[in-house]
N, C-alpha and C. Protein backbone atom coordinates (compact mmCIF):
# COMPACT_ATOMS: atom_id res chain seq x y z
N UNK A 1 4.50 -14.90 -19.50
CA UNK A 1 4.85 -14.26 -18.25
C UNK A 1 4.79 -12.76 -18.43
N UNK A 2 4.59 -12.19 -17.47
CA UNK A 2 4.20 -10.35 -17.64
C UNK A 2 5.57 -10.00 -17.17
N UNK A 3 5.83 -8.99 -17.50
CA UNK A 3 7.24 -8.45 -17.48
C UNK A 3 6.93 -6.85 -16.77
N UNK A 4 7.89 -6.85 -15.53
CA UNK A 4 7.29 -5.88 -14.89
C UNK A 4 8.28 -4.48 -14.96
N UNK A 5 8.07 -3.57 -15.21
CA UNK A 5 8.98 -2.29 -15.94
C UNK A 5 8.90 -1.74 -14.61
N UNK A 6 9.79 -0.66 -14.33
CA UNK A 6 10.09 0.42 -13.17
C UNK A 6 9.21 1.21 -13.78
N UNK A 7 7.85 1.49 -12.64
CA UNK A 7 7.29 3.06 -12.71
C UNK A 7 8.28 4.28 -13.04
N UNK A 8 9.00 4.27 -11.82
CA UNK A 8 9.72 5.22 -11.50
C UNK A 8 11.00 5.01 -10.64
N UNK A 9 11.94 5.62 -11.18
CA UNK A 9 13.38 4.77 -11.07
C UNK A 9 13.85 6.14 -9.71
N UNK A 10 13.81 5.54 -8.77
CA UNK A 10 14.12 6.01 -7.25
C UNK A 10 14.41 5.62 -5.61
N UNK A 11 14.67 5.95 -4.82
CA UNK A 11 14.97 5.40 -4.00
C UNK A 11 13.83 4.50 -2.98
N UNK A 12 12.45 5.34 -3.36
CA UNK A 12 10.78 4.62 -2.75
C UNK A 12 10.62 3.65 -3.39
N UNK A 13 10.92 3.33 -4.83
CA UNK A 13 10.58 1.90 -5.54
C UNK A 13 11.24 0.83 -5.08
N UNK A 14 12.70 1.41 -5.46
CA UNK A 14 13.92 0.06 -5.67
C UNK A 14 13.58 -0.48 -6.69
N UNK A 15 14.85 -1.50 -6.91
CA UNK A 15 14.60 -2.55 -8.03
C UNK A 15 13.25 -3.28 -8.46
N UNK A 16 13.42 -3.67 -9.46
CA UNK A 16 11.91 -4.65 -9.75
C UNK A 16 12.66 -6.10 -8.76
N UNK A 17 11.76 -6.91 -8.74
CA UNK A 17 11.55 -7.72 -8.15
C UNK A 17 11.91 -9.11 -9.16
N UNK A 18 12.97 -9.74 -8.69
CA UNK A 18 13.78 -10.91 -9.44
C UNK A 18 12.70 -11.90 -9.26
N UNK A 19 12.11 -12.49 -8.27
CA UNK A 19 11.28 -13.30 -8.47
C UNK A 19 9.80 -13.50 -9.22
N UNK A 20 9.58 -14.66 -8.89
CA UNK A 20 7.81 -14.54 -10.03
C UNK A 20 6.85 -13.99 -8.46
N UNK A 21 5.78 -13.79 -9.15
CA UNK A 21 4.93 -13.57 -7.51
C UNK A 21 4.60 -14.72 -7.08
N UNK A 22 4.52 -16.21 -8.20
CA UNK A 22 4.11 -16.99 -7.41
C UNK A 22 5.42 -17.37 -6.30
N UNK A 23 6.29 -17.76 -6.69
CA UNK A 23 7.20 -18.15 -5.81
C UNK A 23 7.42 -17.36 -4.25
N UNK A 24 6.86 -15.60 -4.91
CA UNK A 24 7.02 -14.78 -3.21
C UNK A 24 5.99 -14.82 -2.71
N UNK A 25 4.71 -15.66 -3.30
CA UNK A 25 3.61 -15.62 -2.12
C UNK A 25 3.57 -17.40 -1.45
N UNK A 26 4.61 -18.10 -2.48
CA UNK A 26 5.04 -19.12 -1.26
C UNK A 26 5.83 -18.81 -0.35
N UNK A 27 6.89 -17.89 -0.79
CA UNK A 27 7.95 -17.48 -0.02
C UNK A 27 7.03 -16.89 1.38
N UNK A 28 5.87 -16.55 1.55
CA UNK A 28 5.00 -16.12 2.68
C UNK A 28 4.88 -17.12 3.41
N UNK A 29 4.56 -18.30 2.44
CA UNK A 29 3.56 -19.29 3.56
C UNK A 29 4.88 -20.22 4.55
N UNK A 30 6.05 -19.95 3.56
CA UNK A 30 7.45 -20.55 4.63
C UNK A 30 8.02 -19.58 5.67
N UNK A 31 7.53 -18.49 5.51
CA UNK A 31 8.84 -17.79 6.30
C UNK A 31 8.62 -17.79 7.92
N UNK A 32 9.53 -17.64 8.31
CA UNK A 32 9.28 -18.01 10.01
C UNK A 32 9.45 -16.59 10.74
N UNK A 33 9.33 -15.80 10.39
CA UNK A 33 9.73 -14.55 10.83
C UNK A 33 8.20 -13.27 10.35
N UNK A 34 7.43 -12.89 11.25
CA UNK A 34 6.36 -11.50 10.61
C UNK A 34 8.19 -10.16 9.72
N UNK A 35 9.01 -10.36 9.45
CA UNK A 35 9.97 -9.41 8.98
C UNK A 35 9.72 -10.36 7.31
N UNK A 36 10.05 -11.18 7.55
CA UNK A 36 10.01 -11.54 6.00
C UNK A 36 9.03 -11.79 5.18
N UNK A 37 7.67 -11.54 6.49
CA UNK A 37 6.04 -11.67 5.41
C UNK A 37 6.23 -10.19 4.91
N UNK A 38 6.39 -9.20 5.75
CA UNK A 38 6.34 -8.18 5.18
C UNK A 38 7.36 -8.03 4.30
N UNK A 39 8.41 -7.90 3.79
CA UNK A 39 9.29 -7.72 2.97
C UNK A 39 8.60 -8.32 1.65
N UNK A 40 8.44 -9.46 2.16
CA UNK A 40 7.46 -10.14 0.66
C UNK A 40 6.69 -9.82 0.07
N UNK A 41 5.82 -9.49 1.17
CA UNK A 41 4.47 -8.36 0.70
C UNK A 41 4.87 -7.20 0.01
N UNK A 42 5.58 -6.53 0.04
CA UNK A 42 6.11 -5.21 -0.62
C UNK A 42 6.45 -5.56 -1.47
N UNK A 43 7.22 -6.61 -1.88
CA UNK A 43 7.88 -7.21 -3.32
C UNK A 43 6.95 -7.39 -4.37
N UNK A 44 5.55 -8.04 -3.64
CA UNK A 44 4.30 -8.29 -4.48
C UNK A 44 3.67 -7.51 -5.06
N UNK A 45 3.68 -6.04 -3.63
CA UNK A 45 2.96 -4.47 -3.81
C UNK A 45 3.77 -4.12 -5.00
N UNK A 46 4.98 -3.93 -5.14
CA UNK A 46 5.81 -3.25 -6.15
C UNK A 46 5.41 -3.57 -7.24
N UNK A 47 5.22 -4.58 -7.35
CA UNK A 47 4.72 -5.20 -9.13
C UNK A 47 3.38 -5.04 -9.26
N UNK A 48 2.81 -4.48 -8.51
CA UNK A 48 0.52 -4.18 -8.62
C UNK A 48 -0.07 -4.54 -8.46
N UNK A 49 0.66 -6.03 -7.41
CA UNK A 49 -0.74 -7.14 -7.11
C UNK A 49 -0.92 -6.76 -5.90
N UNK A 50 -2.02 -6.10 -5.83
CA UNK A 50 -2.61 -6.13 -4.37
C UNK A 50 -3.56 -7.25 -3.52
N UNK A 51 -3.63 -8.31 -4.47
CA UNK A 51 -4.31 -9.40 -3.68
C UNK A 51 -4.22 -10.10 -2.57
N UNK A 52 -3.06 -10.05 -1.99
CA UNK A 52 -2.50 -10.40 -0.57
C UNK A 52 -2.99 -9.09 0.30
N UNK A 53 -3.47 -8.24 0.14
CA UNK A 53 -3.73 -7.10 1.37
C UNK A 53 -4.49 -7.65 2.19
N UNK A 54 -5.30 -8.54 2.66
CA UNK A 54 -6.01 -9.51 4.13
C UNK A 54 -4.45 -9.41 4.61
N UNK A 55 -3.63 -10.36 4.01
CA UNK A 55 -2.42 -10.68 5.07
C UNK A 55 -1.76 -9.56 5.37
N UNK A 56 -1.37 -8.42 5.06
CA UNK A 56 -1.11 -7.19 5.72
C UNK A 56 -1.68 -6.92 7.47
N UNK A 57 -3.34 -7.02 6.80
CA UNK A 57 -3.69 -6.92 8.11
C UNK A 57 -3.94 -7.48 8.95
C-alpha cells in the first residue's frame, strides 16, 4: 500500500485522507448527493490521483 505524506501542512491541504482511494471512488458510485461526489473527489485529488477528472466534469 502507498503511504501518502502531507505536501504541505496548511489550511488548503487539510489532513491526509483516512481512507484507501479504492474505497472513496466507491464511496462515488454510492453517494446520493453531487456534495459528496465532490468532497470525494478532492479526497482522491489530495493524494495525486487525478484519474477521476471526466467525473468532475
Amino acid at each position: 500500500m502507498i503511504e501518502v505524506g502531507n505536501l504541505m501542512n496548511s489550511i488548503w491541504f487539510g489532513e491526509k485522507p483516512t481512507h484507501s482511494q479504492f474505497e472513496m471512488k466507491e464511496n462515488i458510485l454510492k453517494a446520493s448527493s453531487e456534495k459528496e461526489v465532490l468532497l470525494d473527489l478532492i479526497e482522491i485529488y489530495k493524494t495525486g490521483d487525478f484519474s477521476q477528472k471526466d467525473v468532475l466534469m
